[in-house]
C-alpha atoms as a PDB file:
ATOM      1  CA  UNK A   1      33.171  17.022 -20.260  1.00  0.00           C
ATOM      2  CA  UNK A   2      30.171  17.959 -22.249  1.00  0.00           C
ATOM      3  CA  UNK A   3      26.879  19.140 -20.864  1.00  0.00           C
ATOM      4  CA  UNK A   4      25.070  15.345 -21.048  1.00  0.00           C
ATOM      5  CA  UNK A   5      27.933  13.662 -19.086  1.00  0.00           C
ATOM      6  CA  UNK A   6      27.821  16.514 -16.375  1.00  0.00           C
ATOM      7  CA  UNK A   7      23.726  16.133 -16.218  1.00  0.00           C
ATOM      8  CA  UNK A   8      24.212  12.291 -15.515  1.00  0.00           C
ATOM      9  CA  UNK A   9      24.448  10.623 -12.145  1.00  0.00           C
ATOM     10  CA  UNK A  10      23.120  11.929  -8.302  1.00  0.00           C
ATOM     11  CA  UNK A  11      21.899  15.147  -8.170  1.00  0.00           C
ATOM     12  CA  UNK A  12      22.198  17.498  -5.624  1.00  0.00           C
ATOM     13  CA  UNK A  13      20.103  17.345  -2.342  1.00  0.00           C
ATOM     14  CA  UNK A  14      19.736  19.634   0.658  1.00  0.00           C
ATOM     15  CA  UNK A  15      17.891  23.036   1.109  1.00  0.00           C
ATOM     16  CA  UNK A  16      20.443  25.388  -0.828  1.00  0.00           C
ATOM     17  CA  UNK A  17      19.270  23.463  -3.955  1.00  0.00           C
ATOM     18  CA  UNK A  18      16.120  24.633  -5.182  1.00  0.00           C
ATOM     19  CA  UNK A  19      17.040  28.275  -4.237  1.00  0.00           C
ATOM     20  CA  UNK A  20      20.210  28.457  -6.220  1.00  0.00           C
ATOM     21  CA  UNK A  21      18.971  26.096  -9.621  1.00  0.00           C
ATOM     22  CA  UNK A  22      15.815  28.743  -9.483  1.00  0.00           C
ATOM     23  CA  UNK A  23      18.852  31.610  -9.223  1.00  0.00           C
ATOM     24  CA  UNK A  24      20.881  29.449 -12.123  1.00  0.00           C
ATOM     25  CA  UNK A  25      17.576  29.400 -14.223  1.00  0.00           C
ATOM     26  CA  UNK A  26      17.075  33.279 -13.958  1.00  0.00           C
ATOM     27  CA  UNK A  27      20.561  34.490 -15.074  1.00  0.00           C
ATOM     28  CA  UNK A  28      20.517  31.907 -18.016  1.00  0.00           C
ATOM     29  CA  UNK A  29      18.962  33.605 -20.765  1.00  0.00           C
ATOM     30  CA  UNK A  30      19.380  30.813 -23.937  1.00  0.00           C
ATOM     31  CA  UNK A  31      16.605  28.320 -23.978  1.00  0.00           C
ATOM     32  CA  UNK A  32      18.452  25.764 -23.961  1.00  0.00           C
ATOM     33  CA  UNK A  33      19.978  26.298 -20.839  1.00  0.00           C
ATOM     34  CA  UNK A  34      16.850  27.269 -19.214  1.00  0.00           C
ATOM     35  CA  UNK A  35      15.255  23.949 -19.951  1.00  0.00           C
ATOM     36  CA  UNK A  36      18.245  21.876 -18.191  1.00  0.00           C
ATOM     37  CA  UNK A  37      17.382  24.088 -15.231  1.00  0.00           C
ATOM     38  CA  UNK A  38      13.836  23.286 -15.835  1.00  0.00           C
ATOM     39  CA  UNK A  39      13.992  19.826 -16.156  1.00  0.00           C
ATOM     40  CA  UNK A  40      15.946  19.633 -13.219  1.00  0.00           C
ATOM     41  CA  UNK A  41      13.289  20.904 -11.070  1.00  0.00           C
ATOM     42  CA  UNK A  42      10.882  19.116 -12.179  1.00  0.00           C
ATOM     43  CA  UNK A  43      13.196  16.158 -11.311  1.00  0.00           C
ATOM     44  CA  UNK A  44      12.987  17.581  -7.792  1.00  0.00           C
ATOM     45  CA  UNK A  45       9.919  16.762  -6.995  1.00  0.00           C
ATOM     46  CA  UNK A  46       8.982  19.855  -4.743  1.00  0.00           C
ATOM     47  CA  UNK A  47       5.653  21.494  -4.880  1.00  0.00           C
ATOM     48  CA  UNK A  48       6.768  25.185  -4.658  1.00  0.00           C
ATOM     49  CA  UNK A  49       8.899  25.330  -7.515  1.00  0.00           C
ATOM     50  CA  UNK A  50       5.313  25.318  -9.348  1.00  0.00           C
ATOM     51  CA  UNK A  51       4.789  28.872  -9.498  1.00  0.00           C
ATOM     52  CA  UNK A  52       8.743  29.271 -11.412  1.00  0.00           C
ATOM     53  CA  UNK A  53       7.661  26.667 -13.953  1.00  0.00           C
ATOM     54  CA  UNK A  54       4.359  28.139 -14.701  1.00  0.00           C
ATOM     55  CA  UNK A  55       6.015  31.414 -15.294  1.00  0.00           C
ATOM     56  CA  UNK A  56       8.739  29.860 -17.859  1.00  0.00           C
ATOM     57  CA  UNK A  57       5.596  29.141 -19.681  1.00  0.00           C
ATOM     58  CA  UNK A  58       6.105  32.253 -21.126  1.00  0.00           C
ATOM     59  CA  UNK A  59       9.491  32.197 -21.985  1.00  0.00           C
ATOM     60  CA  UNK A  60       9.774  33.816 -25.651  1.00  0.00           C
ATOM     61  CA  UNK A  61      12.259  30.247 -26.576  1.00  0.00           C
ATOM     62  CA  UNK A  62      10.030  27.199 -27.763  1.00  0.00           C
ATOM     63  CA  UNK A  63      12.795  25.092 -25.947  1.00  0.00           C
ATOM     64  CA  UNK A  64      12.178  26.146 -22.534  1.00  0.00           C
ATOM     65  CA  UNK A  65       8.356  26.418 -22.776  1.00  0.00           C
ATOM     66  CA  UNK A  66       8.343  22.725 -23.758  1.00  0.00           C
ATOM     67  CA  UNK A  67      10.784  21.684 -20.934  1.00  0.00           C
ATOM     68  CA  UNK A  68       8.271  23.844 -18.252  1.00  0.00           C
ATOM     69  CA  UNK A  69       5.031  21.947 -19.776  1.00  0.00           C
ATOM     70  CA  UNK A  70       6.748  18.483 -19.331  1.00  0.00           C
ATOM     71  CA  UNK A  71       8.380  19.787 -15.594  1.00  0.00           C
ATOM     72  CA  UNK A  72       4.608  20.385 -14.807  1.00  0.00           C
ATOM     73  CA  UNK A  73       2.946  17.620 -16.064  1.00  0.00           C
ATOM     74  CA  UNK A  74       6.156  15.355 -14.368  1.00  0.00           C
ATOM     75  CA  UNK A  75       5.367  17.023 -11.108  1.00  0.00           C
ATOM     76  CA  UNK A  76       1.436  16.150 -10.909  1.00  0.00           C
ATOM     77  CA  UNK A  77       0.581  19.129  -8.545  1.00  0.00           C
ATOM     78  CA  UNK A  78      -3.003  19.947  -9.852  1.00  0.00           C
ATOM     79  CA  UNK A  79      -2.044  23.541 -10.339  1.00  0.00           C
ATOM     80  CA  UNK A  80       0.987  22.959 -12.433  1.00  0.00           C
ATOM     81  CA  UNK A  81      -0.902  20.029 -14.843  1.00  0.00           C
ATOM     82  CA  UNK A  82      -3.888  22.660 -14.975  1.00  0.00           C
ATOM     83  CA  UNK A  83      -1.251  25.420 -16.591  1.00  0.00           C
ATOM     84  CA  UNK A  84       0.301  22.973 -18.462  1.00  0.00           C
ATOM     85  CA  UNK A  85      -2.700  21.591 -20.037  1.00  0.00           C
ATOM     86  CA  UNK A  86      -4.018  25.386 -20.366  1.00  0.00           C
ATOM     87  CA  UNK A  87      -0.947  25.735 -22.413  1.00  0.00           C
ATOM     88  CA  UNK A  88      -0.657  22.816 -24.612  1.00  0.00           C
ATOM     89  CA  UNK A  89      -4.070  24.195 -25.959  1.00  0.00           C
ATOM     90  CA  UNK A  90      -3.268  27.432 -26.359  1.00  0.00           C
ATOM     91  CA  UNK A  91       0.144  26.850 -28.028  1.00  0.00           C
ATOM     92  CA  UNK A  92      -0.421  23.573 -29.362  1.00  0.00           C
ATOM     93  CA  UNK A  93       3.421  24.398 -31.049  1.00  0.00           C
ATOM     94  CA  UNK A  94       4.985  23.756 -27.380  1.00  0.00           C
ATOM     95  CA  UNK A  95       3.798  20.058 -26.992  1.00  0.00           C
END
């Protein structure tokens, strides 16, 4: 099974969830990886994963910065779009 065909289909509900994707998203240390975590929580539609996406904003891969601008901007809350759009400016390379 490759990584696309896993990320496909219902995703995981209930309140274990956010806690252990934000626990997968800290020991993954490629980009890549980080930004399937990312987008995921973004997917999730909860406010208080906010303050985890803002700080992947300064991830030193391009990959997961871009995946934690679009995660903010996909989740609306004023304070995420603020630090996204604060970042697209800043690092116009991310966007």
């Amino acid at each position: 099974m490759t990584c696309e065909e896993a990320y496909h289909g219902e995703r995981p509900t209930g309140p274990d969830v956010l806690p252990r994707l934000i626990a997968e998203l800290h020991t993954s240390p490629d980009g890549f990886t980080r930004g399937k975590f990312i987008e995921l929580l973004g997917e999730m539609g909860d406010a208080s994963v906010v303050p985890v996406l803002i700080r992947e904003l300064n991830h030193p891969e391009h990959v997961a910065r871009q995946w934690a601008v679009t995660a903010l901007e996909q989740l609306g809350i004023p304070e995420g779009v603020a630090a996204a759009t604060r970042h697209r400016a800043l690092h116009p390379e991310d966007g």
